[in-house]
C-alpha atoms as a PDB file:
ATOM      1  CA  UNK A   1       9.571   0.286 -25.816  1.00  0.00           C
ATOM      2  CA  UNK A   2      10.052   0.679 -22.248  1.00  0.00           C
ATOM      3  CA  UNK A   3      13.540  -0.322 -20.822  1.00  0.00           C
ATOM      4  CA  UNK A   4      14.779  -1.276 -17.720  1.00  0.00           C
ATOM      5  CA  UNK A   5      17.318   1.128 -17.877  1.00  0.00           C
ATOM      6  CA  UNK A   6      14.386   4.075 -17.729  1.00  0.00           C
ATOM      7  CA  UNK A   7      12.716   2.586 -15.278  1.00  0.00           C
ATOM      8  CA  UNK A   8      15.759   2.378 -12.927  1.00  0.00           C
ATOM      9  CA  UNK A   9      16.671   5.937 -13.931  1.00  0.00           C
ATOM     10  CA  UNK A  10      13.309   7.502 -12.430  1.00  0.00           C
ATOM     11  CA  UNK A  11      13.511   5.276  -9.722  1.00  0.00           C
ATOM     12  CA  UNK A  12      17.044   6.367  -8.811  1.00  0.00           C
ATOM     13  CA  UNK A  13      15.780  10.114  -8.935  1.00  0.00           C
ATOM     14  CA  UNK A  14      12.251   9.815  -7.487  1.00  0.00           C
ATOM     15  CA  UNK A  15      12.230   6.956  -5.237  1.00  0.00           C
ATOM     16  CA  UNK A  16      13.337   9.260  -2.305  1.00  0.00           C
ATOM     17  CA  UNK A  17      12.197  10.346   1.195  1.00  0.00           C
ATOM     18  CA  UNK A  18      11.630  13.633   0.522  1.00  0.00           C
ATOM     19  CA  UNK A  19       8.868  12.645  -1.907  1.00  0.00           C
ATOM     20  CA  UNK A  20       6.542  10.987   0.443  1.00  0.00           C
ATOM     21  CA  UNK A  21       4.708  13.779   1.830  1.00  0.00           C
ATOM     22  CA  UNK A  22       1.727  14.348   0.999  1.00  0.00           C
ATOM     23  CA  UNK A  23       1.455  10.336   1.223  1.00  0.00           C
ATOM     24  CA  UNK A  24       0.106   8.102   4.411  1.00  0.00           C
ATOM     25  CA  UNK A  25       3.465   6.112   4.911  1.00  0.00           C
ATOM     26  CA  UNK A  26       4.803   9.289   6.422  1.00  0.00           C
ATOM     27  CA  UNK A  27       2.820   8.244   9.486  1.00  0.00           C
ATOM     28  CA  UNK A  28       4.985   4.963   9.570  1.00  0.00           C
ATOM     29  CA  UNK A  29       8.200   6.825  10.290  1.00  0.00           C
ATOM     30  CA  UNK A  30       6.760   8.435  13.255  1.00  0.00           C
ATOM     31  CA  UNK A  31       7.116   5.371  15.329  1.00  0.00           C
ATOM     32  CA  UNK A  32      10.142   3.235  16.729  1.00  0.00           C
ATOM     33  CA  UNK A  33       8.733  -0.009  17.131  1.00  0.00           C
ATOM     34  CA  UNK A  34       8.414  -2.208  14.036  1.00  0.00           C
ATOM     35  CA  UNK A  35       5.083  -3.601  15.832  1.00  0.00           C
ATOM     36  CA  UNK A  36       3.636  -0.345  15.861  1.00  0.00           C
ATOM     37  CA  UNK A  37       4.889   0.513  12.528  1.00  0.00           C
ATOM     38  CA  UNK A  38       3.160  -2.386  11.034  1.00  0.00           C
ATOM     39  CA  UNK A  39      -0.299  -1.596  13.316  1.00  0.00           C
ATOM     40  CA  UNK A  40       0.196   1.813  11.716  1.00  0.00           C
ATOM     41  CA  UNK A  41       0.827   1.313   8.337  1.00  0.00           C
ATOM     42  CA  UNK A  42      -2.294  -0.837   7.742  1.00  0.00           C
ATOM     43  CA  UNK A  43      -4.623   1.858   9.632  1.00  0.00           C
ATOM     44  CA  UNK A  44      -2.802   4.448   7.128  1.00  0.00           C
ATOM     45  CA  UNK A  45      -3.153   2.390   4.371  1.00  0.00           C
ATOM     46  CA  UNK A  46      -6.716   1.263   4.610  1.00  0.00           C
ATOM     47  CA  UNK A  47      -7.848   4.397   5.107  1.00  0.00           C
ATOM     48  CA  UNK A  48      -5.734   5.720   1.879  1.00  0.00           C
ATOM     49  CA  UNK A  49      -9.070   6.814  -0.356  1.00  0.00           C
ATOM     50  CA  UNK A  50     -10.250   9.957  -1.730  1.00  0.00           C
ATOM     51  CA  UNK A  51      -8.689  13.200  -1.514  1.00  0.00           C
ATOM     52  CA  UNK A  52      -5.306  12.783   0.203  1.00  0.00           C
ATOM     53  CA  UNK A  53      -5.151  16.274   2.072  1.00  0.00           C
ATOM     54  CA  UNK A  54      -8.152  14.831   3.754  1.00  0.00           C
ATOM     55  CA  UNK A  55      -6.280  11.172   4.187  1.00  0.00           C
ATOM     56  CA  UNK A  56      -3.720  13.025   5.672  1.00  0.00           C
ATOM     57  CA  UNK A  57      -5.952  14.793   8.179  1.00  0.00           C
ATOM     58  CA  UNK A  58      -8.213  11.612   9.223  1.00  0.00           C
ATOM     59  CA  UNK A  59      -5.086   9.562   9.751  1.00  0.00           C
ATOM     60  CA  UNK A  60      -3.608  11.793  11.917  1.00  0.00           C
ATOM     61  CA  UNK A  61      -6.632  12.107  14.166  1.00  0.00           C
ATOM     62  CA  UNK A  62      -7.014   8.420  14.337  1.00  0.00           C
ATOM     63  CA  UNK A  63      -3.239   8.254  15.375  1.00  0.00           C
ATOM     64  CA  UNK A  64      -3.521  11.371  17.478  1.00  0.00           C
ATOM     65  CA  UNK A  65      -6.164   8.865  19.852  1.00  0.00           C
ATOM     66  CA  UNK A  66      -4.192   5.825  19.505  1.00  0.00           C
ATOM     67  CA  UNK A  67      -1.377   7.579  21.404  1.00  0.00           C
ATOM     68  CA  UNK A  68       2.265   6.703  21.815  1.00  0.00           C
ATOM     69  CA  UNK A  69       1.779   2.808  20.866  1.00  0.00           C
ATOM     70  CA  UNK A  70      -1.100   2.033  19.005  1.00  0.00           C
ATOM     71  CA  UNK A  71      -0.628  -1.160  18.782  1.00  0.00           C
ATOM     72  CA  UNK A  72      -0.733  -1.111  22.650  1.00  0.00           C
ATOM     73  CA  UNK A  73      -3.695   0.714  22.618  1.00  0.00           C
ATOM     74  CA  UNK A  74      -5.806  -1.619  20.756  1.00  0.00           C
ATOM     75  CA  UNK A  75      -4.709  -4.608  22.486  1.00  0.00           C
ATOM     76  CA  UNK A  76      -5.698  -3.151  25.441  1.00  0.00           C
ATOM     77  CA  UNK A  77      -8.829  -1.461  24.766  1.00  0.00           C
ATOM     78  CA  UNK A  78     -12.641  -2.977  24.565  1.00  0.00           C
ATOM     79  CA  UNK A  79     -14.980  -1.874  21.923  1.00  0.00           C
ATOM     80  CA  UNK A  80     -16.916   0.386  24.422  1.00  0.00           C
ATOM     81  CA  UNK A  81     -14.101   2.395  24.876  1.00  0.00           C
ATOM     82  CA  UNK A  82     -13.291   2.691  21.186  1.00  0.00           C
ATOM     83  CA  UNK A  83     -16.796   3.322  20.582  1.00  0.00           C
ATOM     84  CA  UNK A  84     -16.756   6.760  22.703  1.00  0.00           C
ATOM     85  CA  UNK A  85     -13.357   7.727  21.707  1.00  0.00           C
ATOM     86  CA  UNK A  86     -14.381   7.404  18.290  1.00  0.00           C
ATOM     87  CA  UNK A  87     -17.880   9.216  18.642  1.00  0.00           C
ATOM     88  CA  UNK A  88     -19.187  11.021  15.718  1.00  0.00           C
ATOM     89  CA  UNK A  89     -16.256   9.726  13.630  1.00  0.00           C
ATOM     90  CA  UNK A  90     -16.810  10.090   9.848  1.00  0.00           C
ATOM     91  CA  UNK A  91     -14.779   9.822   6.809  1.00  0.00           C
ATOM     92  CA  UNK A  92     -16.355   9.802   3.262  1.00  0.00           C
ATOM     93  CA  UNK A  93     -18.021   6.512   3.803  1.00  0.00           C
ATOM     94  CA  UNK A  94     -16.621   4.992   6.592  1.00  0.00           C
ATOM     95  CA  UNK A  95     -18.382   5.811  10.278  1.00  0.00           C
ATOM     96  CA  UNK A  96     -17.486   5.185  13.801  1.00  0.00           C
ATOM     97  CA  UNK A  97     -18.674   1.766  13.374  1.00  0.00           C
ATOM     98  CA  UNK A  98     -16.511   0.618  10.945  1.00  0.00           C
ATOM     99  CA  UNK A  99     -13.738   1.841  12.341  1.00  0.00           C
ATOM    100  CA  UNK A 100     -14.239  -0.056  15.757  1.00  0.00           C
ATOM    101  CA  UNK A 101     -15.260  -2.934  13.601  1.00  0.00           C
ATOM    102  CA  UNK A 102     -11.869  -2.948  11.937  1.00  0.00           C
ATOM    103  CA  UNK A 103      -9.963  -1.605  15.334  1.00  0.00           C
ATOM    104  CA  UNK A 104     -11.061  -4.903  16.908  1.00  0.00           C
ATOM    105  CA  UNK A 105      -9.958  -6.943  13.892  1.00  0.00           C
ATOM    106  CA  UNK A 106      -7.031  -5.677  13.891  1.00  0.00           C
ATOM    107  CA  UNK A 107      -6.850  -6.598  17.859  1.00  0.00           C
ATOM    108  CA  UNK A 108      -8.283  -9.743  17.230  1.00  0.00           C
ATOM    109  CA  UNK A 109      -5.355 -10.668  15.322  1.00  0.00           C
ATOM    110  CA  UNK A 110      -2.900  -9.356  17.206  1.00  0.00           C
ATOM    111  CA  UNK A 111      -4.023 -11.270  20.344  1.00  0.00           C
ATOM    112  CA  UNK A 112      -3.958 -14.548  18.047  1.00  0.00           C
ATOM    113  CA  UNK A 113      -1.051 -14.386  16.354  1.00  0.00           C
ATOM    114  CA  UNK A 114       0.913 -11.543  17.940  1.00  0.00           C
ATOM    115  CA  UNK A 115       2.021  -9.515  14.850  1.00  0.00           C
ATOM    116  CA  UNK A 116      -0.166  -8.613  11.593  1.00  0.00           C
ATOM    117  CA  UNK A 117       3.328 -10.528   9.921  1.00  0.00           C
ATOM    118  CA  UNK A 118       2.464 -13.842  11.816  1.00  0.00           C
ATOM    119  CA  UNK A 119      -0.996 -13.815  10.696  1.00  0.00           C
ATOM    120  CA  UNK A 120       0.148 -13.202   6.933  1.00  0.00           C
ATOM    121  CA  UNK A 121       2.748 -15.509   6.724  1.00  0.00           C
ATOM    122  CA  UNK A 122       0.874 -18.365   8.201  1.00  0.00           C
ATOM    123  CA  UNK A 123      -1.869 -17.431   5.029  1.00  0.00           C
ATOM    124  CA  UNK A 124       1.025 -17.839   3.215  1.00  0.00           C
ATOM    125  CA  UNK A 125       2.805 -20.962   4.182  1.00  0.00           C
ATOM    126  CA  UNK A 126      -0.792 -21.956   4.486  1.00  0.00           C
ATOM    127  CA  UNK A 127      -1.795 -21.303   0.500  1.00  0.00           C
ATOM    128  CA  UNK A 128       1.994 -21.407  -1.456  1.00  0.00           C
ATOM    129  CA  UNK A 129       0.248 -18.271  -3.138  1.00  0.00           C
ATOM    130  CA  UNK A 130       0.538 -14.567  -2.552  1.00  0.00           C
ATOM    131  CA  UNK A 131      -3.160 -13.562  -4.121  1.00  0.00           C
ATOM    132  CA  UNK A 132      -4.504 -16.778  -1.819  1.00  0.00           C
ATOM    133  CA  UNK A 133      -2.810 -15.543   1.425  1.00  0.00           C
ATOM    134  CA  UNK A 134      -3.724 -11.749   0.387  1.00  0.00           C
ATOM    135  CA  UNK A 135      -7.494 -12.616   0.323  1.00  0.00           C
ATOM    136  CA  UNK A 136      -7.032 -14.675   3.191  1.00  0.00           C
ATOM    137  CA  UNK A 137      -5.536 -11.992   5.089  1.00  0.00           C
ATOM    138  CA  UNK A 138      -8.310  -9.477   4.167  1.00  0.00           C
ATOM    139  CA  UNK A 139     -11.123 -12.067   5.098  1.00  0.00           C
ATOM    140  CA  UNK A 140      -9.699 -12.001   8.689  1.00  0.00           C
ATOM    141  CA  UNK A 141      -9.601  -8.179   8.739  1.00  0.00           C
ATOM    142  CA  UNK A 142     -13.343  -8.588   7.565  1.00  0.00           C
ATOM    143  CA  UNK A 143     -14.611 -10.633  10.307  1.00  0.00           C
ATOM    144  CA  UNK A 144     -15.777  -9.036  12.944  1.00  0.00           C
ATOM    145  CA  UNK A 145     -18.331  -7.140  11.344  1.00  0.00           C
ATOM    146  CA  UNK A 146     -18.734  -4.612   8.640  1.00  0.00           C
ATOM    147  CA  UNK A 147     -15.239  -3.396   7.451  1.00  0.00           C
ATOM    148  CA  UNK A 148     -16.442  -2.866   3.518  1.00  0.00           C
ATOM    149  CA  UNK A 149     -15.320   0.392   2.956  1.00  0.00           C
ATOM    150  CA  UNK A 150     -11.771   0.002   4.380  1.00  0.00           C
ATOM    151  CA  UNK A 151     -11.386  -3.837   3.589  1.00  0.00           C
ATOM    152  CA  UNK A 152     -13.200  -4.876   0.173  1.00  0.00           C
ATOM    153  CA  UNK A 153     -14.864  -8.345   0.043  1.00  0.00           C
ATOM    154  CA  UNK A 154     -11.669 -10.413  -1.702  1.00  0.00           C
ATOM    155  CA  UNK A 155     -14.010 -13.049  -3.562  1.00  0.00           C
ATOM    156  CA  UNK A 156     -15.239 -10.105  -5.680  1.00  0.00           C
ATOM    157  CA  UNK A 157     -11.718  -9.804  -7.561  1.00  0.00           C
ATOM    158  CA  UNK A 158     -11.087  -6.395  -5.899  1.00  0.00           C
ATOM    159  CA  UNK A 159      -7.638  -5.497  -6.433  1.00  0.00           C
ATOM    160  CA  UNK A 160      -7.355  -4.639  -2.540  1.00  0.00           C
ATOM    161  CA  UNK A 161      -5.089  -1.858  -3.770  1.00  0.00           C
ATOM    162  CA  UNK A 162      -4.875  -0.850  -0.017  1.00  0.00           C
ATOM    163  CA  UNK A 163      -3.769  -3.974   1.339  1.00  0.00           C
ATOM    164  CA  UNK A 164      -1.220  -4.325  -1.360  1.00  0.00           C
ATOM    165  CA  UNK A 165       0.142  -0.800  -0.556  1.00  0.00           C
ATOM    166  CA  UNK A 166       0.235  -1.734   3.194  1.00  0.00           C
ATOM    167  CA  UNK A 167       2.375  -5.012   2.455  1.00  0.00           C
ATOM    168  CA  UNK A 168       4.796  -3.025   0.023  1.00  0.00           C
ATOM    169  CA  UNK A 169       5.372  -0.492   3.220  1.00  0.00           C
ATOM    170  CA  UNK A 170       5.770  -3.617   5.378  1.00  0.00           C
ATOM    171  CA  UNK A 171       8.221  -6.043   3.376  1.00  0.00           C
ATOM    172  CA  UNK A 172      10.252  -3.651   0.892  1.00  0.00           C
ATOM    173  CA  UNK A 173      13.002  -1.547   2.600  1.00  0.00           C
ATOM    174  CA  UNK A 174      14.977   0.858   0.525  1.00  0.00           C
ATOM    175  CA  UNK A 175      14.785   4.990   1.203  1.00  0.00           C
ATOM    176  CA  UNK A 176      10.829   5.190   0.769  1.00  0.00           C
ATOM    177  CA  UNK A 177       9.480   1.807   2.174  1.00  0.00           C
ATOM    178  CA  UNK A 178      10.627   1.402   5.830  1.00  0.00           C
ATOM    179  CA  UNK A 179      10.664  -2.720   5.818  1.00  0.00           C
ATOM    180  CA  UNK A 180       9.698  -3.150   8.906  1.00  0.00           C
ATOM    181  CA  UNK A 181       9.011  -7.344   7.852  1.00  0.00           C
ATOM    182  CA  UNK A 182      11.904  -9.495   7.534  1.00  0.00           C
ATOM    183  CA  UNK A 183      10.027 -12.848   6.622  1.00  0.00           C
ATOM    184  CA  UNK A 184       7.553 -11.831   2.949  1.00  0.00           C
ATOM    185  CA  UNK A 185      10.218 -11.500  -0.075  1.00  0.00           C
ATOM    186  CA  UNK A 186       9.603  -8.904  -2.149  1.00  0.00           C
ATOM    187  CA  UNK A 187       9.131 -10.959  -4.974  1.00  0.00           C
ATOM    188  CA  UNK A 188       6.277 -12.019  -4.324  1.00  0.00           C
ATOM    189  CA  UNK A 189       4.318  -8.612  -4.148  1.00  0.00           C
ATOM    190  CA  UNK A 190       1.897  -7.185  -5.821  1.00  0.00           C
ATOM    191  CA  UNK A 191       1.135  -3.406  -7.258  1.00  0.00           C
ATOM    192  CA  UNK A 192      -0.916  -1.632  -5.199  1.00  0.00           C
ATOM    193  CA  UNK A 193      -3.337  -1.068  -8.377  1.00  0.00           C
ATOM    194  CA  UNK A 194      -5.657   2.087  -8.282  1.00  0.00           C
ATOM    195  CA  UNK A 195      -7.158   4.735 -10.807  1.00  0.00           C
ATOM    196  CA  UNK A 196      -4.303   6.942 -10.524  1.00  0.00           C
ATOM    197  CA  UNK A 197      -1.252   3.398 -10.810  1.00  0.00           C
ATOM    198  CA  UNK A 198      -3.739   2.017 -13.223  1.00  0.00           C
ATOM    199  CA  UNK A 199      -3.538   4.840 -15.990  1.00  0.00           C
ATOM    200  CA  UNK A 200       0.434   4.709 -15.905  1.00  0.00           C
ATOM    201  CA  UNK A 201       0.411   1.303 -16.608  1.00  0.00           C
ATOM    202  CA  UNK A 202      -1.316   1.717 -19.620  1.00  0.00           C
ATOM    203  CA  UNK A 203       0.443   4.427 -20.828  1.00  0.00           C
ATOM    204  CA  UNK A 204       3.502   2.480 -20.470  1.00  0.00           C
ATOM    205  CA  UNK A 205       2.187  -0.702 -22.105  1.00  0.00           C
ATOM    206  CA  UNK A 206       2.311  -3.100 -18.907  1.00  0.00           C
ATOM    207  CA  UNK A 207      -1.184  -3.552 -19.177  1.00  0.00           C
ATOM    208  CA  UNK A 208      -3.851  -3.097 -22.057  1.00  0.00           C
ATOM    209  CA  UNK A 209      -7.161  -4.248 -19.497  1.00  0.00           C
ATOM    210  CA  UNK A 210      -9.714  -1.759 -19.160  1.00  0.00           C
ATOM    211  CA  UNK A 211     -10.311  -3.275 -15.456  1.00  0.00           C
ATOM    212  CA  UNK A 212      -7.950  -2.013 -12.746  1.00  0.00           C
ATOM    213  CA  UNK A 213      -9.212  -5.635 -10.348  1.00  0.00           C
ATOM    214  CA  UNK A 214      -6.822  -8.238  -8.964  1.00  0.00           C
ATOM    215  CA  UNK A 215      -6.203  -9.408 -12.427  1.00  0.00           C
ATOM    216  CA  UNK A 216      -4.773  -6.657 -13.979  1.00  0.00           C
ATOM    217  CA  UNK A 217      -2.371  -5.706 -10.719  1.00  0.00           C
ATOM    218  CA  UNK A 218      -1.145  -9.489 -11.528  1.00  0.00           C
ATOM    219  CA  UNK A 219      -0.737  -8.779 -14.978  1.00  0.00           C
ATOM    220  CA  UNK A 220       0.883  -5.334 -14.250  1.00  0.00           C
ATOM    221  CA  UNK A 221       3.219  -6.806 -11.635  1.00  0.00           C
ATOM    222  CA  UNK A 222       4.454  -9.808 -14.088  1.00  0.00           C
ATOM    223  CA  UNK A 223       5.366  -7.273 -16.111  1.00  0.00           C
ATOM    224  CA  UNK A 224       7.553  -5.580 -13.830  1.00  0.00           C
ATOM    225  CA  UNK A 225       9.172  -8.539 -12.811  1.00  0.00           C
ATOM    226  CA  UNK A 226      10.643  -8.550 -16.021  1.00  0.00           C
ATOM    227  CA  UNK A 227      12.903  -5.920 -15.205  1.00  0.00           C
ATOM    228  CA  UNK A 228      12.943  -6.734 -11.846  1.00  0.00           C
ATOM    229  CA  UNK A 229      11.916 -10.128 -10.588  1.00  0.00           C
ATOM    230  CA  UNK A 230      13.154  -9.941  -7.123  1.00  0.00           C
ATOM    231  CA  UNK A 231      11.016  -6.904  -6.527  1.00  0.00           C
ATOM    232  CA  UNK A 232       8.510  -6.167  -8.733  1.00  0.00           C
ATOM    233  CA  UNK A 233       6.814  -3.124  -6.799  1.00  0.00           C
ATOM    234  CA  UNK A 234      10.293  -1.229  -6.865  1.00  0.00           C
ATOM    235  CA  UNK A 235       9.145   1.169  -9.358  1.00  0.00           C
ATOM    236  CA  UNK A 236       5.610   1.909  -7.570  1.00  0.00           C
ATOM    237  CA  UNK A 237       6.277   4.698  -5.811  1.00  0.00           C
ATOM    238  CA  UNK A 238       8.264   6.545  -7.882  1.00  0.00           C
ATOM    239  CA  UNK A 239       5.987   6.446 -10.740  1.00  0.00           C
ATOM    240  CA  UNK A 240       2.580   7.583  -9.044  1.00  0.00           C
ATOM    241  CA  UNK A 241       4.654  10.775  -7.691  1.00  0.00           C
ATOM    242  CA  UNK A 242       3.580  12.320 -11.387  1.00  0.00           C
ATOM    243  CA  UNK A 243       0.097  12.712 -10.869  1.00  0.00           C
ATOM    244  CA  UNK A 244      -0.048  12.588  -6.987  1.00  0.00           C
ATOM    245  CA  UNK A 245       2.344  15.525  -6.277  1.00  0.00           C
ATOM    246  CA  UNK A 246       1.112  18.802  -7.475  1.00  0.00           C
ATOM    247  CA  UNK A 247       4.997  19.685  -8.720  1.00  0.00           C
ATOM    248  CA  UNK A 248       4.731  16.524 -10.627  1.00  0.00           C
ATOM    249  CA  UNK A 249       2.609  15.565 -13.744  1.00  0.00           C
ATOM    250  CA  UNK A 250       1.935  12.213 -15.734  1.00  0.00           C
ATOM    251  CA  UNK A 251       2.892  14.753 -18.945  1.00  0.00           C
ATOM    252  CA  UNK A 252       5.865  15.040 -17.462  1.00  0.00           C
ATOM    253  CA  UNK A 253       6.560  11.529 -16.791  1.00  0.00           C
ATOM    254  CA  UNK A 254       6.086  11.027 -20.557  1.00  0.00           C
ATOM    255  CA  UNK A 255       8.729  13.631 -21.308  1.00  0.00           C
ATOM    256  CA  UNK A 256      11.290  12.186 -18.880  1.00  0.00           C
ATOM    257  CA  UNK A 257      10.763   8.717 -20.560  1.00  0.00           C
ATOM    258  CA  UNK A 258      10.712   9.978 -23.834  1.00  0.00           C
ATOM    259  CA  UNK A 259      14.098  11.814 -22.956  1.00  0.00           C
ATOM    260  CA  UNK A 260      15.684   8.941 -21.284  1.00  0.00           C
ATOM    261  CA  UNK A 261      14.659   7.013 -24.905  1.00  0.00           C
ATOM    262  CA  UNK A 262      16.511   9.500 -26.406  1.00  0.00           C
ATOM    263  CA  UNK A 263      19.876   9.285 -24.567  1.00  0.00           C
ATOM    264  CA  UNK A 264      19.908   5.293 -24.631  1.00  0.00           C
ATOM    265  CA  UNK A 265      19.418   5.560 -28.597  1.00  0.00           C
ATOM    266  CA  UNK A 266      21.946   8.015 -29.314  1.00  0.00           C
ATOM    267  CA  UNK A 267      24.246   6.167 -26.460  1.00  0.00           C
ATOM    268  CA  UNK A 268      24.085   2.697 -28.514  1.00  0.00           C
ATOM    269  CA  UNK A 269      24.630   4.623 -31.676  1.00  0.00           C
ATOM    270  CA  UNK A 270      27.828   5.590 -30.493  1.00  0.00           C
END
């Protein structure tokens, strides 16, 4: 049975700066300002599908246009401008058009609320409810036109894995998330819940649903809170390193558990 005393254990050896390349938070660090940082983040994050060489790559040129503040940028920037800086752009299936789309969400926002924080937390004292404010949130991302492929419709119990990724960069501060939220506990997160998080969570028994939709990141998340209720997503990043780093495989992870099982067993025995 999985112990808290494992978890902690990979956490203390994994969770670690050093680790996050080849990941889209490393774009995060890059700026000062916790305004940009947040305006960052979510453009990293939403765009965090498919290969992640070629994340890596998109993000970047995104950022490369949005210069020195994006935040600034976007405020200050109409969608005919965006349109011709973003010419031609393509990733996977998102095209230039979504990506102004969700640009001018994103400014939209900004220019009613002043931070991406402001306009979560009023979802949240709004709707006493993290999954409530969550959807909320994404519906206003989703508004000014089509946004599908970097915002999934919420009502269709999408686990917005993205979103929930962003918010873990944004409210959780230790040596891999840079916290740059000060008024969404931790506690109330939610797994960022894809393919990749889904499959370690079954091999670890926090989850025996075949689905990986907002239901099962719940369910997954509860579970974690039981070794860790004021911050259930601690244990996130370190455990999709196996798997997402090429040094690093999910075999592996099963070894170092199966070790660490091991040590506590003989360490009660004595």
């Amino acid at each position: 049975m999985l112990s808290k005393q494992q978890l902690d254990a990979i956490y203390s050896k994994y969770n670690k700066y050093c680790l996050i390349s080849p990941d889209p938070l490393q774009f995060v660090y890059k700026y000062k300002n916790n305004e940009d940082r947040e305006t960052v983040a979510l453009i990293a994050a939403c765009f965090a599908y498919g290969n992640v060489k070629q994340i890596i790559k998109t993000a970047d040129k995104i950022l490369a246009i949005l210069g020195p503040s994006p935040k600034e940028f976007i405020l200050k920037t109409d969608r005919t401008v965006l349109s011709k800086a973003f010419a031609g752009f393509k990733y996977r299936f998102t095209d230039e058009n979504e990506l102004v789309n969700f640009l001018l969400s994103i400014q939209k926002i900004l220019k009613e609320y002043g931070s991406l924080q402001s306009a979560f937390c009023e979802e949240y004292s709004k709707n006493k409810d993290y999954v409530a404010a969550l959807r909320a949130f994404a519906a206003k991302l989703r508004n000014n036109g089509k946004v599908d492929t970097l915002v999934p419709d919420p009502s269709k119990g999408s686990a917005l894995k993205r979103l929930n990724l962003f918010l873990r960069w944004c409210a959780r501060h230790d040596e891999v998330d840079p916290g740059c939220w000060d008024k969404v506990p931790a506690s109330c997160l939610i797994v960022p819940l894809d393919v990749h998080m889904h499959r370690v969570a079954k091999m670890l028994g926090l989850t025996k649903r075949n689905q990986a939709n907002m239901k099962t990141a719940v369910e997954i998340s509860q579970n974690f809170a039981a070794f860790c209720p004021q911050d259930p997503v601690r244990y996130d990043f370190s455990l999709t390193r196996f798997g997402i780093r090429p040094d690093m495989s999910e075999d592996e992870l099963l070894e170092k558990l199966e070790t660490l099982k091991k040590n506590e067993e003989i360490c009660k025995k004595n």
